[in-house]
N, C-alpha and C. Protein backbone atom coordinates (compact mmCIF):
# COMPACT_ATOMS: atom_id res chain seq x y z
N UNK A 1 -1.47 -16.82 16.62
CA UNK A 1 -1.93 -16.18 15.41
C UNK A 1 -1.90 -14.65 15.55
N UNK A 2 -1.86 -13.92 16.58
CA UNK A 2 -2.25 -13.06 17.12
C UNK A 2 -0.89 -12.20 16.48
N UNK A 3 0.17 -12.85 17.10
CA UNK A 3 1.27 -12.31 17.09
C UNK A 3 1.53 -12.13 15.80
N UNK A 4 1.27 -13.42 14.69
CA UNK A 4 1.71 -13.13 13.41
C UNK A 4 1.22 -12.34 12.50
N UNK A 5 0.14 -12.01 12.70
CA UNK A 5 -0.74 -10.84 12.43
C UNK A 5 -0.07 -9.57 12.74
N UNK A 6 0.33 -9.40 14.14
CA UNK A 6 1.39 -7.55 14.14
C UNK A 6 2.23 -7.81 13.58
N UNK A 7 3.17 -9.43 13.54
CA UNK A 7 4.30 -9.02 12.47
C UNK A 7 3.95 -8.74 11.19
N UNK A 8 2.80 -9.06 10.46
CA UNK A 8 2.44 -9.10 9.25
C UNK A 8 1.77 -7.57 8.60
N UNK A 9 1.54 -6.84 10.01
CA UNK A 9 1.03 -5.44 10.06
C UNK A 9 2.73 -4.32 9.90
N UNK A 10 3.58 -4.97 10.80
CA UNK A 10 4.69 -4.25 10.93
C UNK A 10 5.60 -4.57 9.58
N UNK A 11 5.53 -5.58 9.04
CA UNK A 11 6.47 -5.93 7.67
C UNK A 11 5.92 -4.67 6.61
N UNK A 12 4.36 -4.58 6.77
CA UNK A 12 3.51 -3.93 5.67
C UNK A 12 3.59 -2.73 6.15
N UNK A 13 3.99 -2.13 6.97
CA UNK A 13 4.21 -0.72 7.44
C UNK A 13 5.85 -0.02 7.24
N UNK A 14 6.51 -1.03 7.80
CA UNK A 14 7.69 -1.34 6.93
C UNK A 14 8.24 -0.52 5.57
N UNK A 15 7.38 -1.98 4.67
CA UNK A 15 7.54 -1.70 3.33
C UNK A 15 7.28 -0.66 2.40
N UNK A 16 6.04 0.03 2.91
CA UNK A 16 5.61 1.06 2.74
C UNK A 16 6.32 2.53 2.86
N UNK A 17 6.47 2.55 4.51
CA UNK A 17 7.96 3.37 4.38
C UNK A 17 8.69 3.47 3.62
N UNK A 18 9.45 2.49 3.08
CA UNK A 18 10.50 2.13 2.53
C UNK A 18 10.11 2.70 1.33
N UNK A 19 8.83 2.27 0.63
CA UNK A 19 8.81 2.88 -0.60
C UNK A 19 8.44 4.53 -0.60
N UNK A 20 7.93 5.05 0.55
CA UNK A 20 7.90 6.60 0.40
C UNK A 20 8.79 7.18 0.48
N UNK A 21 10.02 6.39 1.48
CA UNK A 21 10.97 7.39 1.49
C UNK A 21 12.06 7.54 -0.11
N UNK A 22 11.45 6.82 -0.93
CA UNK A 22 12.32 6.23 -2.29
C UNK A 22 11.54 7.17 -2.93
N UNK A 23 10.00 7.08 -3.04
CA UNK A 23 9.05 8.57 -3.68
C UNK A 23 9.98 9.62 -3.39
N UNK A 24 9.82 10.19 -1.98
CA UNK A 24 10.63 11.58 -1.59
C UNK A 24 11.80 11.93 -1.99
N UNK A 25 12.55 10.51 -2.15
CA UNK A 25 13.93 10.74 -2.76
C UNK A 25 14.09 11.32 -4.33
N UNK A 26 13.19 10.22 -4.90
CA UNK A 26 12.98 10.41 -6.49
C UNK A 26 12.80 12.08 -6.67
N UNK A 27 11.15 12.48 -6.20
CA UNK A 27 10.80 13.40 -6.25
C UNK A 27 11.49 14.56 -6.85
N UNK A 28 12.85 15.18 -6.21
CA UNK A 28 13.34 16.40 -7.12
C UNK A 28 13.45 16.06 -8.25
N UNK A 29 14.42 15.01 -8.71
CA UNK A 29 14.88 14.93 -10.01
C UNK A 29 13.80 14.78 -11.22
N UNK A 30 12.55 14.09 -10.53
CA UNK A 30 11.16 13.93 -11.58
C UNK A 30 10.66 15.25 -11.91
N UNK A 31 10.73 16.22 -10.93
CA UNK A 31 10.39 17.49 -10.91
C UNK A 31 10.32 18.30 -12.36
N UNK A 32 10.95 17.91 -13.16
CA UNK A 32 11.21 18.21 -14.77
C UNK A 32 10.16 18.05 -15.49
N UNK A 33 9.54 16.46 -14.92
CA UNK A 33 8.65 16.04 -16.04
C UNK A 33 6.80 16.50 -15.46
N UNK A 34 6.51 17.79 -16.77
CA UNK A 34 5.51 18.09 -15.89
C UNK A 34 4.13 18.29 -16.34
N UNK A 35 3.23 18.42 -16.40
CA UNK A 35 1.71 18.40 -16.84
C UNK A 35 1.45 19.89 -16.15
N UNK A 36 0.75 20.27 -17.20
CA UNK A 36 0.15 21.60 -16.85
C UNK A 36 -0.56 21.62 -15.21
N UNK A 37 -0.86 20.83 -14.55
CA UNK A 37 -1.20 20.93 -13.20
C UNK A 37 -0.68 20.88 -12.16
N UNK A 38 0.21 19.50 -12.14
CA UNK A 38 1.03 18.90 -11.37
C UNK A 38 2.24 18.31 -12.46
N UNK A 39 3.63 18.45 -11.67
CA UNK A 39 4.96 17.32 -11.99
C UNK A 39 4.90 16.48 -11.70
N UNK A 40 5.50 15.22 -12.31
CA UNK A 40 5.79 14.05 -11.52
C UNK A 40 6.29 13.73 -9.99
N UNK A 41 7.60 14.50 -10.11
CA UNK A 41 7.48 15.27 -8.65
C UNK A 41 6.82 15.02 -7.70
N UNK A 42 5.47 15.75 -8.06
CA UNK A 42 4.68 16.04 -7.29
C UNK A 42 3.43 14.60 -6.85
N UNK A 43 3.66 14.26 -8.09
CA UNK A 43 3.06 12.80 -7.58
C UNK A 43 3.73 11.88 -6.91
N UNK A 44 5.21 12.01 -7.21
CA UNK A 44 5.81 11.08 -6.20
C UNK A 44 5.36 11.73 -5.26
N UNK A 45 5.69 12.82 -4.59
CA UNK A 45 5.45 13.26 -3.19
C UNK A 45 3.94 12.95 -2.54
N UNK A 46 2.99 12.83 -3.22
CA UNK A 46 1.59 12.72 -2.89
C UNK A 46 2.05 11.21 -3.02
N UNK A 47 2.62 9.74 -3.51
CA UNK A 47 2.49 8.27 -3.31
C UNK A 47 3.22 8.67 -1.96
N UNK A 48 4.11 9.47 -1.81
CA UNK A 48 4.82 8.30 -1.17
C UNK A 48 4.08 9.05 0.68
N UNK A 49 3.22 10.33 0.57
CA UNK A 49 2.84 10.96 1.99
C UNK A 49 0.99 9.86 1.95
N UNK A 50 0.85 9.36 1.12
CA UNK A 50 -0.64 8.17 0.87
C UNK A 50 0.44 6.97 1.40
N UNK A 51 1.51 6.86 0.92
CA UNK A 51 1.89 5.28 1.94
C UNK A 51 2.35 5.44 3.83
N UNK A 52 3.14 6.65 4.17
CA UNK A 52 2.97 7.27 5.34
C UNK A 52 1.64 7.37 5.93
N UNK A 53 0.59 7.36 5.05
CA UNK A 53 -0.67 7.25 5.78
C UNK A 53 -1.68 6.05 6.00
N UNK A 54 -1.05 5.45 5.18
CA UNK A 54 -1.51 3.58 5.38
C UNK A 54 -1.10 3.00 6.09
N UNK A 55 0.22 3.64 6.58
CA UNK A 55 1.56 3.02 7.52
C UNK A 55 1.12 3.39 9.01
N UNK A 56 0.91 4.46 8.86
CA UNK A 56 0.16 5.12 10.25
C UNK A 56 -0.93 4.62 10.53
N UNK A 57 -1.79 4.69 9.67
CA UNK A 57 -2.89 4.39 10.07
C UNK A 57 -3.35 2.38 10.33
N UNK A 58 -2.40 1.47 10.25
CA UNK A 58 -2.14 0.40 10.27
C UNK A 58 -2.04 0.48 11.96
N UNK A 59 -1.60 1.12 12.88
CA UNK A 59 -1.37 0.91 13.98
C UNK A 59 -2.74 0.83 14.79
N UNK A 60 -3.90 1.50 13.73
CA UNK A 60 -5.02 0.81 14.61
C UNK A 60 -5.68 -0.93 14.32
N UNK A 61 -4.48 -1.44 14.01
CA UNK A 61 -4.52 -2.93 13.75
C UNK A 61 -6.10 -3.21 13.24
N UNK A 62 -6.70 -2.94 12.61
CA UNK A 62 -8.34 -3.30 11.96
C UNK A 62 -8.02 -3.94 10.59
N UNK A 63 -9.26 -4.76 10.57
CA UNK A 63 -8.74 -5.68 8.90
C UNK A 63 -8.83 -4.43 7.91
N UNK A 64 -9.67 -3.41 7.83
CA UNK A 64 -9.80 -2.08 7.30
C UNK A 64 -8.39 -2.11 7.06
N UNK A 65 -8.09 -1.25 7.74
CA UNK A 65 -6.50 -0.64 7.76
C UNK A 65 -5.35 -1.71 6.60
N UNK A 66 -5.73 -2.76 7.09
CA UNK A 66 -4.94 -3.47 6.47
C UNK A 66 -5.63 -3.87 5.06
N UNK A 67 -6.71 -3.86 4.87
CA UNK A 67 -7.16 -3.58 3.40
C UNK A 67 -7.14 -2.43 2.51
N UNK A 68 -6.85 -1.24 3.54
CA UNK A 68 -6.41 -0.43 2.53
C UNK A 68 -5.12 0.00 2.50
N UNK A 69 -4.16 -0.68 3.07
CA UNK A 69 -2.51 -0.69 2.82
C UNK A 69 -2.53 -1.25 1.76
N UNK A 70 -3.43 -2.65 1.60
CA UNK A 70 -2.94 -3.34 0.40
C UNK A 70 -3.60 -2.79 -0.95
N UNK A 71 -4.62 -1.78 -0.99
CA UNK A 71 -5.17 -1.11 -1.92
C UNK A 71 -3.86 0.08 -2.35
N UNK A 72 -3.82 0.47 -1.27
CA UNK A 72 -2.23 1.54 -1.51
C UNK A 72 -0.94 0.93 -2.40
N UNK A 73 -0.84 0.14 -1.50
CA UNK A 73 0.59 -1.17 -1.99
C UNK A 73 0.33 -1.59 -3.50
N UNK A 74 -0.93 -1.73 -3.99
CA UNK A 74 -1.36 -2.71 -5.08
C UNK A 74 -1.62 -1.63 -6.18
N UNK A 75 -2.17 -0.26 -5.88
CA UNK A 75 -2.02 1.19 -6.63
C UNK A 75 -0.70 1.27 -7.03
N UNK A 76 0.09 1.47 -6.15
CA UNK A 76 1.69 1.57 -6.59
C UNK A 76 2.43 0.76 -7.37
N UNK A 77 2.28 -0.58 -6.97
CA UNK A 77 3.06 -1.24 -7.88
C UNK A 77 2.33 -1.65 -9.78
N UNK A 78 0.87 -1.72 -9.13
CA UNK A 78 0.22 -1.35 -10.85
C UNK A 78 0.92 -0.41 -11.37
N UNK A 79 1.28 0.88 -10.75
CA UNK A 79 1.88 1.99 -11.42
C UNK A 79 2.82 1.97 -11.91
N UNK A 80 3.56 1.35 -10.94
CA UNK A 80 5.44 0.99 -11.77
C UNK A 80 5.47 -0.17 -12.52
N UNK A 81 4.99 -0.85 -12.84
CA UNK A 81 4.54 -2.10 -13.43
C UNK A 81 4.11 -1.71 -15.02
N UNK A 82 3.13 -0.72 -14.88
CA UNK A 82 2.17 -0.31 -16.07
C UNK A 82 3.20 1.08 -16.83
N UNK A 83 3.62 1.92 -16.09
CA UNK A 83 4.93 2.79 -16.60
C UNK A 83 6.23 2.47 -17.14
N UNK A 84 6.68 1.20 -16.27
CA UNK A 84 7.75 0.99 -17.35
C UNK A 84 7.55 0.19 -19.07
N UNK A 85 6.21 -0.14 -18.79
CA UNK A 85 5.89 -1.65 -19.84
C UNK A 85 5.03 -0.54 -21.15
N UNK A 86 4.72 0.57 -20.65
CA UNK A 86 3.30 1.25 -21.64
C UNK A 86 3.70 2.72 -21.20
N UNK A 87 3.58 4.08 -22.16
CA UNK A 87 3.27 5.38 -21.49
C UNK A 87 2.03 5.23 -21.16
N UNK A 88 1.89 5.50 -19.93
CA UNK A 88 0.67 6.24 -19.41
C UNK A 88 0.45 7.74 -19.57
N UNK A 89 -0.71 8.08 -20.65
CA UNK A 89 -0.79 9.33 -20.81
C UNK A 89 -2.09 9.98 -20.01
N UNK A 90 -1.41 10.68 -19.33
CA UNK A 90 -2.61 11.42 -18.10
C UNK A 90 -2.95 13.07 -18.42
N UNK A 91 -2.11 13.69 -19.63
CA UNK A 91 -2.05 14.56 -20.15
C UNK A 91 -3.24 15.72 -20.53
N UNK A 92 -4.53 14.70 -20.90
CA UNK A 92 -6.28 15.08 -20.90
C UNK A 92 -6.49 15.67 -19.47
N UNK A 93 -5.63 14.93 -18.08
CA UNK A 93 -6.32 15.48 -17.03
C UNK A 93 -5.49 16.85 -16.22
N UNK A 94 -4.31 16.49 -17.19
CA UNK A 94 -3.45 18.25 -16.21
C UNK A 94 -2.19 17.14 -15.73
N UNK A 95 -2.49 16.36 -15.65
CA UNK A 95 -0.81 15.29 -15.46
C UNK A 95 0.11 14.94 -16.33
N UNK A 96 1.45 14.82 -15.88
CA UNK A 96 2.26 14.02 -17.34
C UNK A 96 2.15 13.36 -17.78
N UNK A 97 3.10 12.24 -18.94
CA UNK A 97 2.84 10.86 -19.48
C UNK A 97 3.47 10.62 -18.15
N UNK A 98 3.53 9.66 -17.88
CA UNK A 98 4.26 8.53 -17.12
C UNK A 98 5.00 7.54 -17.87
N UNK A 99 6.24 7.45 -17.67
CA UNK A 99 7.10 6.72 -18.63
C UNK A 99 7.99 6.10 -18.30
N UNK A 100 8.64 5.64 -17.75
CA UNK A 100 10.20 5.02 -17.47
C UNK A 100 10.18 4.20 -17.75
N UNK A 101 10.61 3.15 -19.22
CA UNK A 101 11.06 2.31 -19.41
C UNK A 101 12.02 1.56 -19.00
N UNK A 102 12.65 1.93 -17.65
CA UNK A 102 13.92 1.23 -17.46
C UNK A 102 13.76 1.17 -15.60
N UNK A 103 14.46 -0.42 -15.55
CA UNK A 103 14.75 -0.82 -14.41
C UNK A 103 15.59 -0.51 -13.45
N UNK A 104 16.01 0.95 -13.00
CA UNK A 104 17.43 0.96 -11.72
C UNK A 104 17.05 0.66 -10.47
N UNK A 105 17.79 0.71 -9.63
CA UNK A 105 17.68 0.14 -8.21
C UNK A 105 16.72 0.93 -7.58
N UNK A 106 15.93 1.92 -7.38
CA UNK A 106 15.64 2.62 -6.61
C UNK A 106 14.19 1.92 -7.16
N UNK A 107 13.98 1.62 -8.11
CA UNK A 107 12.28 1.03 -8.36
C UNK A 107 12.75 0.00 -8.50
N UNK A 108 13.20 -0.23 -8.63
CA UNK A 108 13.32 -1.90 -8.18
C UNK A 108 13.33 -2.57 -6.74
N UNK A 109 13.83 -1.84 -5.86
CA UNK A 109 13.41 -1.65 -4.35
C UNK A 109 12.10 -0.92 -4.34
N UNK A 110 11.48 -0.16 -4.64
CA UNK A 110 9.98 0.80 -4.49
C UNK A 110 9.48 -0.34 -4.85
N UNK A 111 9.18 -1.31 -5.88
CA UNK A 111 8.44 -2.40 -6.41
C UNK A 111 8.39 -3.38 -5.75
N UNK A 112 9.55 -3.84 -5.39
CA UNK A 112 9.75 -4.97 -4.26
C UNK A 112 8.66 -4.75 -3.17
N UNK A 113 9.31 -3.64 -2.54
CA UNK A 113 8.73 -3.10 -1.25
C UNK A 113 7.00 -3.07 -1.49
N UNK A 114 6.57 -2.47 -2.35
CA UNK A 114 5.35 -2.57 -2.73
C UNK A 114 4.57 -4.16 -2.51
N UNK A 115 5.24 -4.98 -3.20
CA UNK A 115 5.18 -6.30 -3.62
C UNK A 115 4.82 -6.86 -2.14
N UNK A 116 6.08 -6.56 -0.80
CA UNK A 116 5.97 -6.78 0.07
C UNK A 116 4.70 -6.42 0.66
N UNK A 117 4.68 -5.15 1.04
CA UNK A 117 3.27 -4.56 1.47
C UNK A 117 2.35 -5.17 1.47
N UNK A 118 1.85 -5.05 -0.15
CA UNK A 118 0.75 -6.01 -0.67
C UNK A 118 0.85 -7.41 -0.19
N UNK A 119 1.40 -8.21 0.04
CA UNK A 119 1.40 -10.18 0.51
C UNK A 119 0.83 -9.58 1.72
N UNK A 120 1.62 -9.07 2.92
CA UNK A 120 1.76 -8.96 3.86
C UNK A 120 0.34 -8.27 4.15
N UNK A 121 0.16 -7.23 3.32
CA UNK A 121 -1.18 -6.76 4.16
C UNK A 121 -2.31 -7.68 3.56
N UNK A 122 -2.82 -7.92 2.57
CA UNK A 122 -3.59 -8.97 2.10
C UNK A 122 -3.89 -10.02 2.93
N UNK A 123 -2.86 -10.68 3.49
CA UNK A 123 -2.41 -11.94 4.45
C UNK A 123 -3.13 -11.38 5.82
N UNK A 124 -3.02 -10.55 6.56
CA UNK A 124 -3.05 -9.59 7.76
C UNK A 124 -4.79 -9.10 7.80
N UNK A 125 -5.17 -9.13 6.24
CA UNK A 125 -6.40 -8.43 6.53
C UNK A 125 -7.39 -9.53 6.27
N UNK A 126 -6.74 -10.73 5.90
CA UNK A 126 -7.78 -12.03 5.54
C UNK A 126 -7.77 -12.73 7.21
N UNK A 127 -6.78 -12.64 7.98
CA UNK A 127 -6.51 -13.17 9.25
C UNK A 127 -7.68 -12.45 9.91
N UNK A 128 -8.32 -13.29 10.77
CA UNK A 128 -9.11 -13.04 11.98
C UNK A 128 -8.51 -12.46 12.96
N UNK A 129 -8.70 -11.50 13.43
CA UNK A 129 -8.00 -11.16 15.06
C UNK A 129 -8.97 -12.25 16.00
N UNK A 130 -8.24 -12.67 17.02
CA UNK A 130 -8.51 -13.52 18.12
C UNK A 130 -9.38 -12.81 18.87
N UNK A 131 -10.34 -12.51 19.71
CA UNK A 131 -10.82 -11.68 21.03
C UNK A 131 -10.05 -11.73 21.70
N UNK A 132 -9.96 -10.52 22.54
CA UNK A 132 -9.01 -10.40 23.83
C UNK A 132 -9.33 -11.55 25.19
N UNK A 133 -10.66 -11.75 25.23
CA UNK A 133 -11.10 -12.20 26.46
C UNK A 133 -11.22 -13.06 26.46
N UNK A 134 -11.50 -14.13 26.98
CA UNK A 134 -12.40 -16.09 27.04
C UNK A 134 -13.44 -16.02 26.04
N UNK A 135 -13.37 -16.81 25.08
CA UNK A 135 -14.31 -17.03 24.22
C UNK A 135 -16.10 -17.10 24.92
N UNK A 136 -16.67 -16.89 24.45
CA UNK A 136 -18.08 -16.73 25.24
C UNK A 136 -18.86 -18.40 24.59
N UNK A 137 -19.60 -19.12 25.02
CA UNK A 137 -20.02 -19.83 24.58
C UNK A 137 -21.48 -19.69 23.68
């Protein structure tokens, strides 16, 4: 059980990656769309350096850690989920609408990956870690 648990930590660290480095990518070209405070841009860059930090911080294998990958994972994909289907207008707080109605590959992999995250860490943080030592009676 032990073992399937780091794989289930490493899939969700993984996936996460995967979707920041797709944030960072996005990032310039969103750069356009912008709210008097912050660009979109700029929020990609802040998801995707919050999943680098769930990812990292997963290596101290704790059900924690892995409950809040899947809080991260489950933020994100609400987001792309709720943006392509509805504008999200954040406009009252200094942010843009949020909008993309449309499906291309690059969120469609970010979503996946998300998707992944989330099973995987959910799964990982409901699992018991074993004790290291002889069970005590």
């Amino acid at each position: 059980m032990r073992a399937f648990r780091i794989a289930l930590l490493i899939v969700t660290a993984i996936a996460l990656v995967v979707n920041a480095v797709i944030h960072f990518q996005l990032a310039g070209p969103f750069e356009a769309i912008t709210g008097t405070l912050v660009g979109q841009g700029t929020l990609f860059r802040i998801q995707a350096a919050v999943n680098i930090a769930a990812a990292l911080l997963l290596i101290t294998r704790t059900r924690w850690a892995a409950a809040l990958a899947a809080l991260v994972a489950a933020g994100g994909l609400a987001l792309v989920v709720i943006t392509t289907l509805v504008p999200l207008d954040l406009s009252p707080i200094g942010l843009p609408v949020l909008f993309e109605p449309i499906w291309y590959a690059d969120k469609v992999i970010a979503a996946v990956a998300q998707a992944i995250a989330l099973a995987a860490a959910i799964t990982a943080a409901l699992l018991r870690p074993r004790p290291a030592g002889p069970v005590q009676p």
